[in-house]
PDB file of N, CA and C in Angstrom:
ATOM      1  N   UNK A   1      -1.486   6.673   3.217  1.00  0.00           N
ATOM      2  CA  UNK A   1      -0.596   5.570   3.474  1.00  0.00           C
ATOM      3  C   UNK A   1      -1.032   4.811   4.711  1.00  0.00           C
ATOM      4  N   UNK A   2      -1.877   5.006   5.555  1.00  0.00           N
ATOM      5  CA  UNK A   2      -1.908   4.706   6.733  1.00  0.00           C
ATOM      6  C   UNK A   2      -2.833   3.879   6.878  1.00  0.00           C
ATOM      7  N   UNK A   3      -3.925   4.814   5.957  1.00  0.00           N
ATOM      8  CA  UNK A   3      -5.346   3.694   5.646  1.00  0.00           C
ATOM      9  C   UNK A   3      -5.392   2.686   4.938  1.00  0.00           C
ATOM     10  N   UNK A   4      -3.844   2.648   3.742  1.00  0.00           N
ATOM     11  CA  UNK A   4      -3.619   1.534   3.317  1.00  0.00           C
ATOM     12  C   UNK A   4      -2.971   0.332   4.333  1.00  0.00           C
ATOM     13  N   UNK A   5      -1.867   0.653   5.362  1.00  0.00           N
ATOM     14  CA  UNK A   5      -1.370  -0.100   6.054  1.00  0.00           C
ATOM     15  C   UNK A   5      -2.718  -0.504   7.092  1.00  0.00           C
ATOM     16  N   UNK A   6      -3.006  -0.018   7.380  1.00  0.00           N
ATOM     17  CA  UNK A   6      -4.227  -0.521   8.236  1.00  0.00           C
ATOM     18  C   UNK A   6      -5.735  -1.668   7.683  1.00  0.00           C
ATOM     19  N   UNK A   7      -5.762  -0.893   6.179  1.00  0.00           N
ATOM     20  CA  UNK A   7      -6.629  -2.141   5.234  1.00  0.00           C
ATOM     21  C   UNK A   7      -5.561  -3.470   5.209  1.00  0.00           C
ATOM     22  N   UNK A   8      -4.411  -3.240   5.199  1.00  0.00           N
ATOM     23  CA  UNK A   8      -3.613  -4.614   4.883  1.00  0.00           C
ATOM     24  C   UNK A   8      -3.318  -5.353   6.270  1.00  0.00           C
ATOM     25  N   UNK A   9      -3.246  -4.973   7.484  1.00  0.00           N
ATOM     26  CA  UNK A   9      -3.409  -5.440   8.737  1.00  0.00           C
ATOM     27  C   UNK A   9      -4.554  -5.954   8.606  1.00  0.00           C
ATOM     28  N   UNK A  10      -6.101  -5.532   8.362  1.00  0.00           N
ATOM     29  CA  UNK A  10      -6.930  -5.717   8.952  1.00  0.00           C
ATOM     30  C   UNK A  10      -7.867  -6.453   7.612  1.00  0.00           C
ATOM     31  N   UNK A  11      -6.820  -6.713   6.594  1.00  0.00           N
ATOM     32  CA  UNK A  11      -7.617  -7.967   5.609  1.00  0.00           C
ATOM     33  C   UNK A  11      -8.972  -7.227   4.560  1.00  0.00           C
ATOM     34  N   UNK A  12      -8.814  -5.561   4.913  1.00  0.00           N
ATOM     35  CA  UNK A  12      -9.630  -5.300   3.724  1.00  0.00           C
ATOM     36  C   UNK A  12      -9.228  -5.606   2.683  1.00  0.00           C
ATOM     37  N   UNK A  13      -9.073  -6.586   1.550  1.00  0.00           N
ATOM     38  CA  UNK A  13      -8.551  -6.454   0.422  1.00  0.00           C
ATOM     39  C   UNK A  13      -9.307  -5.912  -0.441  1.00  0.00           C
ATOM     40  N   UNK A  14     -11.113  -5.229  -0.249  1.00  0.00           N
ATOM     41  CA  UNK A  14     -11.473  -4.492  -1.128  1.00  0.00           C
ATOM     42  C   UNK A  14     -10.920  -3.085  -1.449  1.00  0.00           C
ATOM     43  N   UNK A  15     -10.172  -2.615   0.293  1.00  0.00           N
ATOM     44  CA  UNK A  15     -10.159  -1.397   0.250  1.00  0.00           C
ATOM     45  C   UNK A  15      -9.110  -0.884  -0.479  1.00  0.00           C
ATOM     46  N   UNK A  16      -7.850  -1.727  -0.470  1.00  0.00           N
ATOM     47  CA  UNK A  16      -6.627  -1.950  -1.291  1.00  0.00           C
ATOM     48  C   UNK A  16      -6.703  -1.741  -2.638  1.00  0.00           C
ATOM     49  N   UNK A  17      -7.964  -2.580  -3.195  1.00  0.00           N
ATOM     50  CA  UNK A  17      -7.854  -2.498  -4.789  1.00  0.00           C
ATOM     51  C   UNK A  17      -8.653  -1.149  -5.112  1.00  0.00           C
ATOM     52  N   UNK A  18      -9.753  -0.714  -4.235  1.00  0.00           N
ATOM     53  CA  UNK A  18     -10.006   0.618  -4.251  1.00  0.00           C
ATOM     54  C   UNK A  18      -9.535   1.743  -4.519  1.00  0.00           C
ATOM     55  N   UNK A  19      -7.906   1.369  -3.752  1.00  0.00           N
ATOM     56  CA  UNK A  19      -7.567   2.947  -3.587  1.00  0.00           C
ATOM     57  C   UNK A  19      -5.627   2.576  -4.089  1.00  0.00           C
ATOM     58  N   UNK A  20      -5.923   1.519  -5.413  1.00  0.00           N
ATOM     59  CA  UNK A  20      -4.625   1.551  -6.081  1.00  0.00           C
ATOM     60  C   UNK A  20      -5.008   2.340  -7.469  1.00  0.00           C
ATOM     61  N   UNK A  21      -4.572   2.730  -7.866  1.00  0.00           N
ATOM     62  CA  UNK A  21      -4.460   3.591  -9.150  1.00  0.00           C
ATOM     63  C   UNK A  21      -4.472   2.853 -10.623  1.00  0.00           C
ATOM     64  N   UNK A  22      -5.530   2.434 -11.866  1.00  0.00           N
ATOM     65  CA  UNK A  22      -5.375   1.551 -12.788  1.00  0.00           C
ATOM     66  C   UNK A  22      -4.457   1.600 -13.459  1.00  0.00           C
ATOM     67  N   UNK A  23      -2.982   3.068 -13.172  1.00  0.00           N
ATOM     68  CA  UNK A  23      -2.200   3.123 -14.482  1.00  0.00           C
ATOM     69  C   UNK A  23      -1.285   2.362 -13.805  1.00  0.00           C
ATOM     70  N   UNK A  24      -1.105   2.288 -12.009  1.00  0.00           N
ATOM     71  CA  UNK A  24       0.229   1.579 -11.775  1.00  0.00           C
ATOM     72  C   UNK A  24       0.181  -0.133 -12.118  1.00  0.00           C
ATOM     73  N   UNK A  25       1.383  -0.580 -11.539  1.00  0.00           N
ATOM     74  CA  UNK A  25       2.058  -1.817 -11.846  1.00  0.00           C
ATOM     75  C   UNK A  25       1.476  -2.863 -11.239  1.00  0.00           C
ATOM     76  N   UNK A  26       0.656  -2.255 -10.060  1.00  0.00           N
ATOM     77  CA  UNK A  26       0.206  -3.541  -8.954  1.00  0.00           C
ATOM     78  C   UNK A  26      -1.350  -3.382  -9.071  1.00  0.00           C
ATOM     79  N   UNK A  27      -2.017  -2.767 -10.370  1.00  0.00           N
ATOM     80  CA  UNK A  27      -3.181  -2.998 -10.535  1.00  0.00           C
ATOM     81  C   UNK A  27      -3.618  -4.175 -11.548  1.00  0.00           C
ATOM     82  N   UNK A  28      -4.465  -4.994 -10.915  1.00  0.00           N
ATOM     83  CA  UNK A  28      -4.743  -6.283 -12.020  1.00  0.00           C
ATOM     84  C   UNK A  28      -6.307  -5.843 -12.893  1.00  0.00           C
ATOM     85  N   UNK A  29      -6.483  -6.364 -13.911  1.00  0.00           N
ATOM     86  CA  UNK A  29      -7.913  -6.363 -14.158  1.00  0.00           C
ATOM     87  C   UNK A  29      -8.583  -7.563 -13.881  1.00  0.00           C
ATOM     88  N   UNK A  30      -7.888  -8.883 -13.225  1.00  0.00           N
ATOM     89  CA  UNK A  30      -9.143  -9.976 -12.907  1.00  0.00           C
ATOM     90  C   UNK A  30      -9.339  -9.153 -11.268  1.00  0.00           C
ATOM     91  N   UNK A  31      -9.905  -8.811 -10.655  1.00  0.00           N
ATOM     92  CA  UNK A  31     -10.220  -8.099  -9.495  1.00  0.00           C
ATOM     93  C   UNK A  31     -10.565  -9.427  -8.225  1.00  0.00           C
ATOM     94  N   UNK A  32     -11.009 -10.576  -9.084  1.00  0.00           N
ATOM     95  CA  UNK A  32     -11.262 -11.800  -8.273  1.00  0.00           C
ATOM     96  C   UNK A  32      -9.954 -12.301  -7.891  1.00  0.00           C
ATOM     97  N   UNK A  33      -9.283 -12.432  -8.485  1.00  0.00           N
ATOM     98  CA  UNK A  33      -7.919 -13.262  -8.276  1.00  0.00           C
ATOM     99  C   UNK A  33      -6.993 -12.385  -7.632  1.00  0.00           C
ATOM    100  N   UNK A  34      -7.116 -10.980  -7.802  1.00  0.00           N
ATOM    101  CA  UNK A  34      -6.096  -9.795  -7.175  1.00  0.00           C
ATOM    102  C   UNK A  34      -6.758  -9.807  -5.557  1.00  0.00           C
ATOM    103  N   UNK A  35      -7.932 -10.245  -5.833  1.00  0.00           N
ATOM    104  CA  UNK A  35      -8.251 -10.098  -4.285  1.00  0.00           C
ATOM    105  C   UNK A  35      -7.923 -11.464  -3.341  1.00  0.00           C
ATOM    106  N   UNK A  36      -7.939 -12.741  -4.141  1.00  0.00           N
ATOM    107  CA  UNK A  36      -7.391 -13.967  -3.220  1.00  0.00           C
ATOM    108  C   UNK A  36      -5.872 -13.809  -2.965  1.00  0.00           C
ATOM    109  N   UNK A  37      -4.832 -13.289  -3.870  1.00  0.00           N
ATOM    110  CA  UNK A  37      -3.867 -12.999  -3.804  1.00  0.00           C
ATOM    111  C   UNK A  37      -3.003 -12.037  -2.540  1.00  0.00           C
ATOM    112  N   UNK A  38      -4.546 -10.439  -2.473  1.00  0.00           N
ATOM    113  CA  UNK A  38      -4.255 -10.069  -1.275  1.00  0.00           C
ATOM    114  C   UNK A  38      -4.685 -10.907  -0.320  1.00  0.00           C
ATOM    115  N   UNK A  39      -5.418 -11.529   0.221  1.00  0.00           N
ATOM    116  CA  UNK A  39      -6.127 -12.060   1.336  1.00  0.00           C
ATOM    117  C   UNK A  39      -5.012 -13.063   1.758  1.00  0.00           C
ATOM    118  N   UNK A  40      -4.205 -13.944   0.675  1.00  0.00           N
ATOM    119  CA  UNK A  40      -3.223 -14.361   1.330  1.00  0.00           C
ATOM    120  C   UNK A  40      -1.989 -13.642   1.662  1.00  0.00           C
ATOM    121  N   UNK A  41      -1.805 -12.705   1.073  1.00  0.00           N
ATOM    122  CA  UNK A  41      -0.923 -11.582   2.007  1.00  0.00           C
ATOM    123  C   UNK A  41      -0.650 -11.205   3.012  1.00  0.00           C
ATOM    124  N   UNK A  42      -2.317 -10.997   3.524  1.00  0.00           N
ATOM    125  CA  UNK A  42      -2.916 -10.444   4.488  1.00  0.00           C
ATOM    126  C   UNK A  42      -2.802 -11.368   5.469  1.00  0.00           C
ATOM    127  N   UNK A  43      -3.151 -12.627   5.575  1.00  0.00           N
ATOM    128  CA  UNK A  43      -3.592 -13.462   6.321  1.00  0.00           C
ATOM    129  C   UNK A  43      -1.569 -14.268   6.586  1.00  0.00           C
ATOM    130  N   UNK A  44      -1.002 -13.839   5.698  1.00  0.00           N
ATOM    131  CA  UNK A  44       0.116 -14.877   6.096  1.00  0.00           C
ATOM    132  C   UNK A  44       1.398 -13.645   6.865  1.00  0.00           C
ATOM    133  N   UNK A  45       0.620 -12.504   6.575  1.00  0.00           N
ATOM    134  CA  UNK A  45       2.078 -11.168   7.266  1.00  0.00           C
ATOM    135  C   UNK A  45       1.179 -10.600   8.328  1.00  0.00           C
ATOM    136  N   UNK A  46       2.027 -10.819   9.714  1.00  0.00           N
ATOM    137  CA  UNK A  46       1.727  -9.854  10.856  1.00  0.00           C
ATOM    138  C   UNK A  46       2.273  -8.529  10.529  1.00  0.00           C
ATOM    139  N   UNK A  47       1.475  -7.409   9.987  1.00  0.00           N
ATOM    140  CA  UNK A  47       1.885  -6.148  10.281  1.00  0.00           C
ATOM    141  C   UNK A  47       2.184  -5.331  12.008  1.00  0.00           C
ATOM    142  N   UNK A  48       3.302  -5.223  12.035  1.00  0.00           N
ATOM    143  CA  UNK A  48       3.545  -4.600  13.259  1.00  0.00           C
ATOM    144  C   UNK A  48       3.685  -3.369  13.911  1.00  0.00           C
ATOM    145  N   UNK A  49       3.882  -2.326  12.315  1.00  0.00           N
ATOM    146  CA  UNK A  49       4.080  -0.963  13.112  1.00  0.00           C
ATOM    147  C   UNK A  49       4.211  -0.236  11.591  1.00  0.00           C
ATOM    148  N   UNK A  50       4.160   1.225  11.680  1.00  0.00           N
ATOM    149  CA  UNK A  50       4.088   2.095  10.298  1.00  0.00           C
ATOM    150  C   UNK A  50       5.006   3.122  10.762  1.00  0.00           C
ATOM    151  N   UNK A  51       5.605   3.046  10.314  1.00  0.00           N
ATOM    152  CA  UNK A  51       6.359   4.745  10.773  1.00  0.00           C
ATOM    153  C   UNK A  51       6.714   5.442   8.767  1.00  0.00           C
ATOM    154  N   UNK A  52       6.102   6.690   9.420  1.00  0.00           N
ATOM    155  CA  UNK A  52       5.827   7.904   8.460  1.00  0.00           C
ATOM    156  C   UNK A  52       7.841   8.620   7.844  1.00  0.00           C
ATOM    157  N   UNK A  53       8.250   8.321   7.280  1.00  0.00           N
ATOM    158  CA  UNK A  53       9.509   9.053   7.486  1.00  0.00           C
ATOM    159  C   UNK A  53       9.829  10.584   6.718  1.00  0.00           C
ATOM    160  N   UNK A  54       8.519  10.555   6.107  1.00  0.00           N
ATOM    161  CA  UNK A  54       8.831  11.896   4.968  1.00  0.00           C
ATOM    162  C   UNK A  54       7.111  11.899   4.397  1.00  0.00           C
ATOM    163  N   UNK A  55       6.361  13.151   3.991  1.00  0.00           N
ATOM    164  CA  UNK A  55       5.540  12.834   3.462  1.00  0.00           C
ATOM    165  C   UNK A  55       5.182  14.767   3.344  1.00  0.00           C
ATOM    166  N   UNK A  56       6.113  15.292   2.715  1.00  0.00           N
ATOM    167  CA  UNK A  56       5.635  16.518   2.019  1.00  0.00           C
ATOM    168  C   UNK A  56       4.301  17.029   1.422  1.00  0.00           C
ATOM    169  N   UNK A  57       4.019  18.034   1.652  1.00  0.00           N
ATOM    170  CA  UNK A  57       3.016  18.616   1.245  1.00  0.00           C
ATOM    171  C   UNK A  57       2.796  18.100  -0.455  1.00  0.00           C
ATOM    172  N   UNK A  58       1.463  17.702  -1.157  1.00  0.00           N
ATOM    173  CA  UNK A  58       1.358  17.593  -2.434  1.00  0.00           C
ATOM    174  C   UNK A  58       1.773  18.027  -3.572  1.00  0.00           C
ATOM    175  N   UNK A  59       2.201  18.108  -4.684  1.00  0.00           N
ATOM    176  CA  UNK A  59       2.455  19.133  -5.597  1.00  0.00           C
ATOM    177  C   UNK A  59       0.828  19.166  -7.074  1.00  0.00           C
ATOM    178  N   UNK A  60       0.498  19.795  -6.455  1.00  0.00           N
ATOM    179  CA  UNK A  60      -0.712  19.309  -7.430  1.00  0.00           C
ATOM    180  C   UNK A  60      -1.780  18.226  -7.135  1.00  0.00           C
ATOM    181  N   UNK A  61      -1.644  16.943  -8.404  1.00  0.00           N
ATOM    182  CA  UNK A  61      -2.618  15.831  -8.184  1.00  0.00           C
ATOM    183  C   UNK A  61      -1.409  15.085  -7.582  1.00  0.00           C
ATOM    184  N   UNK A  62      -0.274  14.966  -7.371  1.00  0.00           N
ATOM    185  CA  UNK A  62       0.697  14.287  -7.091  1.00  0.00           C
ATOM    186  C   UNK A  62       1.647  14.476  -5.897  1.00  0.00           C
ATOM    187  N   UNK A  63       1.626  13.314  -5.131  1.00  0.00           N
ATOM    188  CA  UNK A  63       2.038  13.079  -3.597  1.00  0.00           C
ATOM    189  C   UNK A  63       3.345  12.297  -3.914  1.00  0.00           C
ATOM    190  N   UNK A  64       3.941  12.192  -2.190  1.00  0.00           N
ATOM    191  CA  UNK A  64       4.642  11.254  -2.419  1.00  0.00           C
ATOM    192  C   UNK A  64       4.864  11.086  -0.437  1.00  0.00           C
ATOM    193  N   UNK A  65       4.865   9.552  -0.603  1.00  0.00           N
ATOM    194  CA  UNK A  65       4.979   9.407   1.441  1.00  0.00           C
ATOM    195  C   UNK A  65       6.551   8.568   1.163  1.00  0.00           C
ATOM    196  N   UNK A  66       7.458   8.533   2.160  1.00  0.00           N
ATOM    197  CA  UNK A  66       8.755   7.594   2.443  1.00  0.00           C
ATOM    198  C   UNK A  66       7.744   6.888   3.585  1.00  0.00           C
ATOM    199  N   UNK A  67       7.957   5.836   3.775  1.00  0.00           N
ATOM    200  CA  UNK A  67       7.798   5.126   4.802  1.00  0.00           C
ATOM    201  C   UNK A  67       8.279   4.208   5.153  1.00  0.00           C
ATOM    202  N   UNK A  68       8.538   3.465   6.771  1.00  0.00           N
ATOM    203  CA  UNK A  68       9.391   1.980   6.780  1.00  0.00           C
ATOM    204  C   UNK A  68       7.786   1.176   7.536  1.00  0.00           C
ATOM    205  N   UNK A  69       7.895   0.368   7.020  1.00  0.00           N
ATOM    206  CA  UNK A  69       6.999  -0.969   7.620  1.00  0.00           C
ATOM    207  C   UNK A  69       7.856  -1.813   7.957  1.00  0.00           C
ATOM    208  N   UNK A  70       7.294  -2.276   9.704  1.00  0.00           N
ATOM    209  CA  UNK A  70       7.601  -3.839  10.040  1.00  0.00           C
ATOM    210  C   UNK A  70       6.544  -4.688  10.074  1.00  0.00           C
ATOM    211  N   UNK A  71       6.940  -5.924   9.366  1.00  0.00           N
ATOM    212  CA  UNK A  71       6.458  -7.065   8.974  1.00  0.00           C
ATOM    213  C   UNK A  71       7.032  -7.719   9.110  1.00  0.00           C
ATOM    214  N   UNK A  72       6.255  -9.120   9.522  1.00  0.00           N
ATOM    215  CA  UNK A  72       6.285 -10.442   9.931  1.00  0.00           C
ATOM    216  C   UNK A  72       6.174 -11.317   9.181  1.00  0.00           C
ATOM    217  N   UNK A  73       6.284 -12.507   8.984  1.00  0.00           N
ATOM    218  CA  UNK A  73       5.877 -13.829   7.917  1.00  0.00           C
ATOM    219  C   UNK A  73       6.863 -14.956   7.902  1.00  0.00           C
ATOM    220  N   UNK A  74       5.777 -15.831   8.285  1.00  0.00           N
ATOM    221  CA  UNK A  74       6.570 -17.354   8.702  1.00  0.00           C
ATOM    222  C   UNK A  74       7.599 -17.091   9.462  1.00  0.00           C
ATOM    223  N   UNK A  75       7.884 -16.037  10.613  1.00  0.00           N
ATOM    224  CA  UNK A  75       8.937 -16.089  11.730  1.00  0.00           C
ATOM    225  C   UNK A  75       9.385 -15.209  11.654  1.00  0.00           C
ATOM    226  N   UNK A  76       9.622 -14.555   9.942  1.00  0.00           N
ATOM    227  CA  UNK A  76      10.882 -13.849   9.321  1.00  0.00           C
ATOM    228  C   UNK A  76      10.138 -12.543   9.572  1.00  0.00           C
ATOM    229  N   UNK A  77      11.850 -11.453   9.415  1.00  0.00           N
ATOM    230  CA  UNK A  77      11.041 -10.232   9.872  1.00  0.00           C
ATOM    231  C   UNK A  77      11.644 -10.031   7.556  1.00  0.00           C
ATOM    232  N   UNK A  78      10.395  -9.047   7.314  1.00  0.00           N
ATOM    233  CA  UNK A  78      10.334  -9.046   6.103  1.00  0.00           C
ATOM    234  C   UNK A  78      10.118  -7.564   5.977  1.00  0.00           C
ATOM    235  N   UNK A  79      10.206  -6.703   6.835  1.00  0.00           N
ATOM    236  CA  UNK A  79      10.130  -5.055   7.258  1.00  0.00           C
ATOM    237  C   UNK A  79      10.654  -4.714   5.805  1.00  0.00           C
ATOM    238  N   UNK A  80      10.439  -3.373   5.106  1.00  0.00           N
ATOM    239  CA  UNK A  80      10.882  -2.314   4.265  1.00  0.00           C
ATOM    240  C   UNK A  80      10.290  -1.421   4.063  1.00  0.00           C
ATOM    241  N   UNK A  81      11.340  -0.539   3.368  1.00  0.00           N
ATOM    242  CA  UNK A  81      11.123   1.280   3.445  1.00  0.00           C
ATOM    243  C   UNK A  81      10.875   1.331   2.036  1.00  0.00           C
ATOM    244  N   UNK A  82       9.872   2.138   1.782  1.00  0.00           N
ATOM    245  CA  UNK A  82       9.194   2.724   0.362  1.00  0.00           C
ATOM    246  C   UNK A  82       9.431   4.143  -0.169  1.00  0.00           C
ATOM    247  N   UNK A  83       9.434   4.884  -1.208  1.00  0.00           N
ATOM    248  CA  UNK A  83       8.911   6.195  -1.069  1.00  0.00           C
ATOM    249  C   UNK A  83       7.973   6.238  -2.344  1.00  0.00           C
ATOM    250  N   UNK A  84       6.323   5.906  -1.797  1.00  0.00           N
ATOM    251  CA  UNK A  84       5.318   5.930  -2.687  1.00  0.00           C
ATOM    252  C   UNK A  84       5.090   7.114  -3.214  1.00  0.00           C
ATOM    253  N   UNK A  85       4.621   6.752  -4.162  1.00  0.00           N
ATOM    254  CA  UNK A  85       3.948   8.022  -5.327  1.00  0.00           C
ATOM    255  C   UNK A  85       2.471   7.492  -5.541  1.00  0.00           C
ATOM    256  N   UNK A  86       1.399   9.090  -5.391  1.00  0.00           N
ATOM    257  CA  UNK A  86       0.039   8.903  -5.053  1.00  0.00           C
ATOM    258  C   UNK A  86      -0.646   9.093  -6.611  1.00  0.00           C
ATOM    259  N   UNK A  87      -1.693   9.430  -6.959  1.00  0.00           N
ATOM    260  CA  UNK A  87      -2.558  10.552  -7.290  1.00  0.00           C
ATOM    261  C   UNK A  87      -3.089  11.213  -7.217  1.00  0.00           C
ATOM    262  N   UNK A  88      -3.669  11.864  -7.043  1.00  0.00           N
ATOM    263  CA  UNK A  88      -5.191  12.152  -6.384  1.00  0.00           C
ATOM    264  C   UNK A  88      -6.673  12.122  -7.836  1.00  0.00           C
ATOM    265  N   UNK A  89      -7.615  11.583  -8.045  1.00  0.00           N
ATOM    266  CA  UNK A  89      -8.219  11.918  -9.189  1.00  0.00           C
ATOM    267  C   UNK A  89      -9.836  11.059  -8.235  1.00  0.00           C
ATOM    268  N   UNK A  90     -10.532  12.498  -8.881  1.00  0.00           N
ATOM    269  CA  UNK A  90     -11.619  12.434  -8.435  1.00  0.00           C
ATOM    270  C   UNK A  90     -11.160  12.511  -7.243  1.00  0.00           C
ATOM    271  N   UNK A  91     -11.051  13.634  -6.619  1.00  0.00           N
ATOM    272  CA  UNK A  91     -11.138  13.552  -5.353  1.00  0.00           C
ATOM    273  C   UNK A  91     -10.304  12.605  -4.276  1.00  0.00           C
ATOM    274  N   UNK A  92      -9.975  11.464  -4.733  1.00  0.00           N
ATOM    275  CA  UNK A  92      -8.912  10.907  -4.165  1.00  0.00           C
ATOM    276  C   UNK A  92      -7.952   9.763  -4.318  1.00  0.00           C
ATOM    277  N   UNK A  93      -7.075   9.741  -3.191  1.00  0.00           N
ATOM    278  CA  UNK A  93      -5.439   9.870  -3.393  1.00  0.00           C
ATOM    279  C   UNK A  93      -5.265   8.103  -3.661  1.00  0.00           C
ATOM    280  N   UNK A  94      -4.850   7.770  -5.122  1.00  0.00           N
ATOM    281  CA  UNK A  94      -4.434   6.335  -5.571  1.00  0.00           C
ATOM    282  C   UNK A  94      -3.225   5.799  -5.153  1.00  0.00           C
ATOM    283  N   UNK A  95      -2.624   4.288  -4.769  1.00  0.00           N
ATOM    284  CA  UNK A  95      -1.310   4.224  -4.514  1.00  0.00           C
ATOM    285  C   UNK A  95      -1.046   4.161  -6.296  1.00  0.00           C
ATOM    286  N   UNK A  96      -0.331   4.704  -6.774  1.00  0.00           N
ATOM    287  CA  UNK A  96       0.638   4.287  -8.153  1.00  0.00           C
ATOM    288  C   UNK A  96       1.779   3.320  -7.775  1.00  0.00           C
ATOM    289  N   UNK A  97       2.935   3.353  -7.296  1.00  0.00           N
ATOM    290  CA  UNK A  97       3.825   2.848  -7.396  1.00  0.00           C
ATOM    291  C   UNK A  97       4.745   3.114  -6.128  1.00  0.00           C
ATOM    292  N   UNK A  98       5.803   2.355  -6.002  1.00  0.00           N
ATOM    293  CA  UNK A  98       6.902   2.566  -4.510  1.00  0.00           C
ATOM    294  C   UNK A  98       8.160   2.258  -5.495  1.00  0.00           C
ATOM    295  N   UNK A  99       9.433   2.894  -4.632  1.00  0.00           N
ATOM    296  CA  UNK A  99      10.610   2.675  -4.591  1.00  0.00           C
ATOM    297  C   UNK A  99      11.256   2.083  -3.385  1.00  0.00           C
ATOM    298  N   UNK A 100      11.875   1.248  -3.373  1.00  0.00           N
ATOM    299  CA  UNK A 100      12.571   0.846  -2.115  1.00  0.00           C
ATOM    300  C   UNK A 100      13.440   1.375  -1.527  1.00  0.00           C
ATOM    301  N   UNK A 101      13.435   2.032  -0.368  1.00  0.00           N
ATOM    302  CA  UNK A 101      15.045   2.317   0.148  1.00  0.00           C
ATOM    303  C   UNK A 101      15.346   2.030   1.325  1.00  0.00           C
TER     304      UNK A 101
END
């Protein structure tokens, strides 16, 4: 989760589509257009801080982190709390999907 918040601060949008998972919801197959899409993400939200709120040991190929992000954009604070679900395959850990809370 961390290396994702930190690729999205720091405008990797390769590393993002890297390490999302093809079965979840926020994976595209044009990879060109998923990546201008992040870059304006990236470029229009000040990420400000990550805090970890829960992130249990694995059960298998399958994780799960709570986390709250603060975020910035156009003035507004746009901050929210997740509790992602991972994978792990091949060796490593995909985002699949979030819940909001």
């Amino acid at each position: 989760m961390r290396s994702r918040f930190s690729a999205y601060a720091t405008g990797r949008t390769e590393y993002i589509q890297a390490t999302t998972d093809p079965s979840g919801p926020h994976w595209q197959d044009d990879a060109t257009a998923w990546q201008r899409e992040l870059h304006d993400f990236c470029t229009r939200t000040r990420f400000l801080g990550l805090r970890i709120l829960e992130a249990p040991p694995p059960e298998g190929d399958h994780g799960v982190v709570a986390f709250y992000a603060t975020l910035e954009r156009d003035g507004q604070d746009v901050s929210f709390g997740e509790r992602s679900r991972f994978l792990c395959r091949g060796g490593r850990w995909l985002y699949v999907d979030g819940e909001r809370i």
